[in-house]
C-alpha atoms as a PDB file:
ATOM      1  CA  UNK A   1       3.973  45.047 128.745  1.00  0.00           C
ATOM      2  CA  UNK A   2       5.011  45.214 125.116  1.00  0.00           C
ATOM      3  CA  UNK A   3       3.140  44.130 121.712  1.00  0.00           C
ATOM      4  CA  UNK A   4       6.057  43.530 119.408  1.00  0.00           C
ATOM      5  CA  UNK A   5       5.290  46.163 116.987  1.00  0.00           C
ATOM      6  CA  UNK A   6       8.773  47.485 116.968  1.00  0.00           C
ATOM      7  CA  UNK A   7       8.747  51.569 116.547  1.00  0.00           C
ATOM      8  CA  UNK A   8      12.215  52.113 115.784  1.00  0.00           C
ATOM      9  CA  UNK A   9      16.053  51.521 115.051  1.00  0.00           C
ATOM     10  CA  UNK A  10      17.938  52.731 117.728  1.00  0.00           C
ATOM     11  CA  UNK A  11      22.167  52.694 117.108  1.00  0.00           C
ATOM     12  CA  UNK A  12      24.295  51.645 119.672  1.00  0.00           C
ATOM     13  CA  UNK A  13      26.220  54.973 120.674  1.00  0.00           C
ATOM     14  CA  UNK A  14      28.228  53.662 124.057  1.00  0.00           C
ATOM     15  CA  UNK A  15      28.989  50.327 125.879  1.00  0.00           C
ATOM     16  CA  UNK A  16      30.362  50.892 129.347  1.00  0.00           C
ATOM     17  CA  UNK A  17      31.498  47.678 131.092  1.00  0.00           C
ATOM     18  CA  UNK A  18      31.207  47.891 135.097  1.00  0.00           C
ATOM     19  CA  UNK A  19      32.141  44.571 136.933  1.00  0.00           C
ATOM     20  CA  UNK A  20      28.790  42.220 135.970  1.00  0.00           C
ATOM     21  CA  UNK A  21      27.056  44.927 134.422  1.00  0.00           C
ATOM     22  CA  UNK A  22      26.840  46.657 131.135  1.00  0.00           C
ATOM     23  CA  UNK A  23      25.890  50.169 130.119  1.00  0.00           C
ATOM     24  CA  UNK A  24      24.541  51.112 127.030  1.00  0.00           C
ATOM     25  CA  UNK A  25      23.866  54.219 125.425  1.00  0.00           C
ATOM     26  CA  UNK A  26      21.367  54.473 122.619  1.00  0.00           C
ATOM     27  CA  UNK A  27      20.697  57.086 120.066  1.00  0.00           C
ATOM     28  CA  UNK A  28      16.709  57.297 119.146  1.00  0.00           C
ATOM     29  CA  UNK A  29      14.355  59.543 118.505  1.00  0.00           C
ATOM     30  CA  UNK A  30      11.936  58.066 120.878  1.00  0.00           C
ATOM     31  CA  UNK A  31      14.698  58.887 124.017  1.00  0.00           C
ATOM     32  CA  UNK A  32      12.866  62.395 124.019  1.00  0.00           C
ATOM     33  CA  UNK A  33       9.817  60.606 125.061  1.00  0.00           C
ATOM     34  CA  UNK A  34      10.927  59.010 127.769  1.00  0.00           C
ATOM     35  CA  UNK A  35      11.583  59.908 131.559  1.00  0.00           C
ATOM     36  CA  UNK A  36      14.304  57.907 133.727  1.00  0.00           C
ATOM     37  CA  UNK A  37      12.727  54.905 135.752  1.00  0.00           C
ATOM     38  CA  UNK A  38      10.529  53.950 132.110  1.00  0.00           C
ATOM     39  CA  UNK A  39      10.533  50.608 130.402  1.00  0.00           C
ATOM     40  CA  UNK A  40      11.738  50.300 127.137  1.00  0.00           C
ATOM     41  CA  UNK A  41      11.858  46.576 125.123  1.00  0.00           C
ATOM     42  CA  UNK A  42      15.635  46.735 123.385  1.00  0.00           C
ATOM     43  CA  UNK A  43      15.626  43.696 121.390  1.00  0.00           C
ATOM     44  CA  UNK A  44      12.846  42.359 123.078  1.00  0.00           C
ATOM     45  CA  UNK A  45      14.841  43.165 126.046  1.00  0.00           C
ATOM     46  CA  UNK A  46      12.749  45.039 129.142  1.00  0.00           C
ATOM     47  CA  UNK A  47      15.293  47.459 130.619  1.00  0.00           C
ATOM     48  CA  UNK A  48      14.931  50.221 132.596  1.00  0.00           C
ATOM     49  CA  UNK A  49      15.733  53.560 131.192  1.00  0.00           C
ATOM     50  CA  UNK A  50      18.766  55.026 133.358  1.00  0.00           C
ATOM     51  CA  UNK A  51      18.554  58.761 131.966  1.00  0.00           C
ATOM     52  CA  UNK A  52      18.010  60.710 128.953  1.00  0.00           C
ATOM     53  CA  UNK A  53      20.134  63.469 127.309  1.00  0.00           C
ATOM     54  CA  UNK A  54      18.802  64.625 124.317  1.00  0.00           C
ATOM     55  CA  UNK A  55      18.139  61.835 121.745  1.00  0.00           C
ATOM     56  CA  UNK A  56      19.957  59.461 123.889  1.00  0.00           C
ATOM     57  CA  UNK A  57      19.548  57.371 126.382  1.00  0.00           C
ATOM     58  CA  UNK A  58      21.164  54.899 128.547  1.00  0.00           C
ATOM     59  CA  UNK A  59      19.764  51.243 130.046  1.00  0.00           C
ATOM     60  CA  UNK A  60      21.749  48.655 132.422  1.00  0.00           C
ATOM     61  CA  UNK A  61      22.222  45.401 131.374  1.00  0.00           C
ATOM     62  CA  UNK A  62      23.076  43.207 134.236  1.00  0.00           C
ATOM     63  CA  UNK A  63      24.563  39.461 134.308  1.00  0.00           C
ATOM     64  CA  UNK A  64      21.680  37.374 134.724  1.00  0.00           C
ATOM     65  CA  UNK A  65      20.286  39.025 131.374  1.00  0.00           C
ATOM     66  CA  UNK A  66      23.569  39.033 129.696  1.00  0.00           C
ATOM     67  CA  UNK A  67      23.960  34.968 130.368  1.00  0.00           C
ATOM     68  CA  UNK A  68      20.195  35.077 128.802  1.00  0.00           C
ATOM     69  CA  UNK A  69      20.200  37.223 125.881  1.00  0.00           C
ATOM     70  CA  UNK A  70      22.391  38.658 123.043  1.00  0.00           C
ATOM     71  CA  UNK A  71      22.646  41.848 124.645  1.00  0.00           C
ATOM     72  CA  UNK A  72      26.426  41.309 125.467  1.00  0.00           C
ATOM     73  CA  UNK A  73      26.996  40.698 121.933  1.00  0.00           C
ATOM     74  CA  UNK A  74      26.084  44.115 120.678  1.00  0.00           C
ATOM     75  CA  UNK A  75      28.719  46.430 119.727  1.00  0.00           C
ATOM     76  CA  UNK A  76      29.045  50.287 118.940  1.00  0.00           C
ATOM     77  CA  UNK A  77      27.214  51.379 116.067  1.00  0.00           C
ATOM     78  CA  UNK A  78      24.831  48.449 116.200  1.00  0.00           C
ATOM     79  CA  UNK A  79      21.083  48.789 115.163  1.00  0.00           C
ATOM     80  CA  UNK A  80      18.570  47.464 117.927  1.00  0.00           C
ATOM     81  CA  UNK A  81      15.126  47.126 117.953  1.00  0.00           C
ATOM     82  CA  UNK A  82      13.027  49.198 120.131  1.00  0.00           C
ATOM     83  CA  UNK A  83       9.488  49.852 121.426  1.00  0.00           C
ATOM     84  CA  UNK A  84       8.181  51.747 124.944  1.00  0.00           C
ATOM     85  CA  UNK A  85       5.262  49.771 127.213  1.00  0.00           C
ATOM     86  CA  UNK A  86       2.042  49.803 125.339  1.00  0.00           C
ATOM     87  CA  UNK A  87      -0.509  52.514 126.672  1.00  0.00           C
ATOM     88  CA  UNK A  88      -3.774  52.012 127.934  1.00  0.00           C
ATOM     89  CA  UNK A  89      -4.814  54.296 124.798  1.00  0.00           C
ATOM     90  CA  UNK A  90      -3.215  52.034 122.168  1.00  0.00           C
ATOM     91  CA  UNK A  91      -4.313  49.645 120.333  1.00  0.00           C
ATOM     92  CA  UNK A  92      -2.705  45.989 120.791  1.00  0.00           C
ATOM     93  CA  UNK A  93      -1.400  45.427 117.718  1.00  0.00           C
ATOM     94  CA  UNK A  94       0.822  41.867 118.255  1.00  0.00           C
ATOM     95  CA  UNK A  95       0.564  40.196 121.266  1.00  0.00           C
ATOM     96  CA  UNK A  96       0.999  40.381 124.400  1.00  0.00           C
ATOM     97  CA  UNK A  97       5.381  40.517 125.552  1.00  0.00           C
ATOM     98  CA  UNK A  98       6.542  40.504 128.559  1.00  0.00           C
ATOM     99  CA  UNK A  99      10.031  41.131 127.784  1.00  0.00           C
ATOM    100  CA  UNK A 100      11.487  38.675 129.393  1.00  0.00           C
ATOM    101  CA  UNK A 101      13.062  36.686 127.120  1.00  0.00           C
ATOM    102  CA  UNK A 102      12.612  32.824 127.588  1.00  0.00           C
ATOM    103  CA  UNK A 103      16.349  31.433 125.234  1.00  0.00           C
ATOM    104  CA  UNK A 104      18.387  32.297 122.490  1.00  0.00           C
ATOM    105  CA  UNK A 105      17.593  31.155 119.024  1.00  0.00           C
ATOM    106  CA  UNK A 106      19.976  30.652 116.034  1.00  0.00           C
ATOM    107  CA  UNK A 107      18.875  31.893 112.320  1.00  0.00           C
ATOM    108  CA  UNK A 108      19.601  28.623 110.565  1.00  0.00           C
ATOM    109  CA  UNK A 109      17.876  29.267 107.077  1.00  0.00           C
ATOM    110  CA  UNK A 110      16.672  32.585 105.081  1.00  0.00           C
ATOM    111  CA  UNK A 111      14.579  31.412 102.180  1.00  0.00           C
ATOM    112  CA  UNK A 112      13.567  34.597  99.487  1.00  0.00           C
ATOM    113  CA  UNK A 113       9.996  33.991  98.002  1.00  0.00           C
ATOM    114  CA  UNK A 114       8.320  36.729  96.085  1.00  0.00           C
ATOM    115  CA  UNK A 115       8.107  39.258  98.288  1.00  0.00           C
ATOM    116  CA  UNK A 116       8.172  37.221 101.397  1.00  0.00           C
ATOM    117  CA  UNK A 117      11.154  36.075 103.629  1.00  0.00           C
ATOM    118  CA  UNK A 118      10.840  32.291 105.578  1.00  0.00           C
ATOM    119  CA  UNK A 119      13.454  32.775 108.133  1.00  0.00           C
ATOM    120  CA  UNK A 120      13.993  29.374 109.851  1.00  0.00           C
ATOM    121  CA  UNK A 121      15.659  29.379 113.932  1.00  0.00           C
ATOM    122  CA  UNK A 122      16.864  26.502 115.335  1.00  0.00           C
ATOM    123  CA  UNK A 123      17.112  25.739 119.210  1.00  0.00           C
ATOM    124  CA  UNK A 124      19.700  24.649 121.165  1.00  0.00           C
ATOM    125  CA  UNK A 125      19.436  21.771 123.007  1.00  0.00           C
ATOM    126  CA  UNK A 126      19.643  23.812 126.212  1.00  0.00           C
ATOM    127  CA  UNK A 127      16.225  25.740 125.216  1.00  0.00           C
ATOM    128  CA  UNK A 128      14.377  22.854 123.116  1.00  0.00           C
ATOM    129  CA  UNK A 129      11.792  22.732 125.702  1.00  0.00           C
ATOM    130  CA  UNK A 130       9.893  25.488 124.985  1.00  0.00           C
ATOM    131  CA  UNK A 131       9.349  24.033 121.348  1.00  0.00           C
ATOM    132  CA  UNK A 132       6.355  22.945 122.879  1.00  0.00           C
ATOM    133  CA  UNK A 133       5.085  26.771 123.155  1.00  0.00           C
ATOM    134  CA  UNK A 134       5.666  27.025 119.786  1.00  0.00           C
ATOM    135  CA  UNK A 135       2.660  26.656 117.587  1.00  0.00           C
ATOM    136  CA  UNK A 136       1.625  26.727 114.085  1.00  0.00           C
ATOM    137  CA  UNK A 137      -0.105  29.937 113.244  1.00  0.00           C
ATOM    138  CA  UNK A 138       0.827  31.197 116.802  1.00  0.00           C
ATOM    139  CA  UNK A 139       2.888  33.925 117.661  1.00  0.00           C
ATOM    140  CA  UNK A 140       6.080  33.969 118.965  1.00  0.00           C
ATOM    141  CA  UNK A 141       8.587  37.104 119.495  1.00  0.00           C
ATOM    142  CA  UNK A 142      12.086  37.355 117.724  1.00  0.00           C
ATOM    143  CA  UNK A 143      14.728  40.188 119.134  1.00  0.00           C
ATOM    144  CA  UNK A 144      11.142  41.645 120.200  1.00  0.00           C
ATOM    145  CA  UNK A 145       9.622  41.566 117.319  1.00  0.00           C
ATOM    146  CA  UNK A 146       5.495  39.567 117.171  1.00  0.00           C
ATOM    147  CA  UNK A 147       5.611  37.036 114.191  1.00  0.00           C
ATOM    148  CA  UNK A 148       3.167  34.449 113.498  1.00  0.00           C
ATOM    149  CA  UNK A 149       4.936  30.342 113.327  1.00  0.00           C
ATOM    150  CA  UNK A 150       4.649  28.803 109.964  1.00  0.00           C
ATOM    151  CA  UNK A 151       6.103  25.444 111.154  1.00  0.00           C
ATOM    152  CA  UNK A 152       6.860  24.224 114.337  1.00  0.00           C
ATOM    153  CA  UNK A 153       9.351  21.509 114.768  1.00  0.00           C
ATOM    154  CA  UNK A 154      11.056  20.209 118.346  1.00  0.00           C
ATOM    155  CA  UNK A 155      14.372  21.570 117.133  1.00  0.00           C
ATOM    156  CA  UNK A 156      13.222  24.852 114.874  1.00  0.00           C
ATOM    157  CA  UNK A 157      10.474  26.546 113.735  1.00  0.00           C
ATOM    158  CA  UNK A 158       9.962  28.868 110.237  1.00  0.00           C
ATOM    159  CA  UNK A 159       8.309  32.603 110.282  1.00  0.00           C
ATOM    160  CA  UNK A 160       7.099  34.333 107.041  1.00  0.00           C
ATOM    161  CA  UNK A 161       8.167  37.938 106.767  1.00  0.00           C
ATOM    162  CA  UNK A 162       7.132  41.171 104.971  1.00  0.00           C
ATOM    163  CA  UNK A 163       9.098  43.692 103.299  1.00  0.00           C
ATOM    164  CA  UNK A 164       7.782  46.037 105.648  1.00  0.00           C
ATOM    165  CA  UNK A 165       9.375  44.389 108.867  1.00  0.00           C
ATOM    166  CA  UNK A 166      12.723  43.699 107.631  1.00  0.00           C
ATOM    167  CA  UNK A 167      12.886  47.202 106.562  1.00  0.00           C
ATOM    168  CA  UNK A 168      11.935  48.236 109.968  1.00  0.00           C
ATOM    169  CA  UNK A 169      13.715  45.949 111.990  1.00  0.00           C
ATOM    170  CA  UNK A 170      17.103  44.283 112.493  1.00  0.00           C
ATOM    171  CA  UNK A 171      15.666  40.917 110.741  1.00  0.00           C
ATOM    172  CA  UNK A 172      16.647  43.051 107.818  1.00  0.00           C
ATOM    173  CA  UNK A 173      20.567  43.062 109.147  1.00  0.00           C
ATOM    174  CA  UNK A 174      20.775  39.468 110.370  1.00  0.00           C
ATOM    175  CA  UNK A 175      22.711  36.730 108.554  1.00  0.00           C
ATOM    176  CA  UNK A 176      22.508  33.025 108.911  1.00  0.00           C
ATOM    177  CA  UNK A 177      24.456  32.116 111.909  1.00  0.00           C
ATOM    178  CA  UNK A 178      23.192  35.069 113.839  1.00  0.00           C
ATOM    179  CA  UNK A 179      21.529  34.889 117.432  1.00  0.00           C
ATOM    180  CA  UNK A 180      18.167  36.271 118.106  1.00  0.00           C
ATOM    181  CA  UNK A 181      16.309  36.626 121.847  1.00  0.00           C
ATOM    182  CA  UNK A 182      12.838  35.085 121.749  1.00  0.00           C
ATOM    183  CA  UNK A 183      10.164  34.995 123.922  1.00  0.00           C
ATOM    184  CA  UNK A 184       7.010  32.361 123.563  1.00  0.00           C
ATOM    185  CA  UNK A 185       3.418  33.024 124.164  1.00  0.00           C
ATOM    186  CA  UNK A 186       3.183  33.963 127.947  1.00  0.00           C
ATOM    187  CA  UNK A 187      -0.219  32.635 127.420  1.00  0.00           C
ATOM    188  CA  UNK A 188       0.210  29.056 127.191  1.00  0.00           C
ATOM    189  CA  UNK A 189       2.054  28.919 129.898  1.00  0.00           C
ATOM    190  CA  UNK A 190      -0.447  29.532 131.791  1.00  0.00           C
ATOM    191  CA  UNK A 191      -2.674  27.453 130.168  1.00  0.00           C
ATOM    192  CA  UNK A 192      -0.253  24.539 130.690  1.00  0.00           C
ATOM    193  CA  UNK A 193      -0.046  26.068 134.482  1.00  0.00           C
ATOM    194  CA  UNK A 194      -3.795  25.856 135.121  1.00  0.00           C
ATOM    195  CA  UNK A 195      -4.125  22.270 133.375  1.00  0.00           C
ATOM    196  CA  UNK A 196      -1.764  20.968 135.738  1.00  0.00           C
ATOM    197  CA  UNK A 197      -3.144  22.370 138.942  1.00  0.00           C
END
């Protein structure tokens, strides 16, 4: 389980392509934390650390996440957002991520206001039904990242950001046009679960 409060950059060292599967190498500070067989969120990703050498270390990407994430899109030298599993000692600082990412979104808009950023993502048409996951004032995670809705629309929805997080994140790289992995509020679904049963 993850929180979205993304504790570092990694940078895209290696990309090995084997039949269905990709490897990929990733330099990070955090790699001399972790121990082979850990979860690590990579973009809001859950992977499965492979081993660890140094300040690297390498995850598998395999086909059914490729077809559902950006992951195959990365290349060498990219920046990706990371954070381990939370700890029973930590405080919850987002909300709760499973890392299993639920469609991939589309930056549509960037709008500069003062010192805030209103990014707007629109949703394809093969993903539009979890618009109705998407709440005003309730979070939502982008490339693994917690942010709270501003607007919620059937086709988009708008988040406001901080300096802080696109200084600390790859928001701060993306461009309009870009894809991002997002994951909505495990949370409702259950609530929509239980009111059905």
């Amino acid at each position: 389980m993850f929180t979205g409060i993304i504790k570092e950059l990694g940078v895209v060292k290696n990309i090995i392509h084997s039949g269905l599967t990709i490897e990929f190498t990733i330099q990070a500070k955090l790699a001399r934390g972790l121990h082979a067989g850990d979860s690590i969120s990579v973009n809001g990703v859950c992977l499965t650390v492979t081993d660890i050498a140094g300040d690297e270390f390498k995850v598998d990407a395999v086909a059914e996440t490729l077809k559902k994430t950006t992951l195959g899109n990365l290349k060498i030298r990219d920046r990706v957002n990371l954070e381990p599993p939370l700890q029973v000692n930590q405080p919850l600082g987002g909300h709760i991520i499973n890392g299993h990412i639920d469609g991939v979104g589309i930056i549509k808009n960037k709008i500069q206001k003062g010192d805030a950023s209103t990014f707007e993502f629109s949703l394809p048409s093969e993903i539009r039904h979890i618009s109705k996951y998407i709440v005003e004032k309730g979070p939502i995670a982008v490339d693994g990242i917690s942010l709270t809705v501003v607007e919620s629309k059937t086709s988009s929805f708008t988040v406001s950001i901080i300096p802080f997080t696109l200084e600390n994140t790859i928001l701060g790289f993306k461009r309009i046009g870009d894809k991002v992995n997002l994951e909505v509020d495990i949370i409702a679904k259950y609530v929509e679960k239980i009111g059905k049963a």
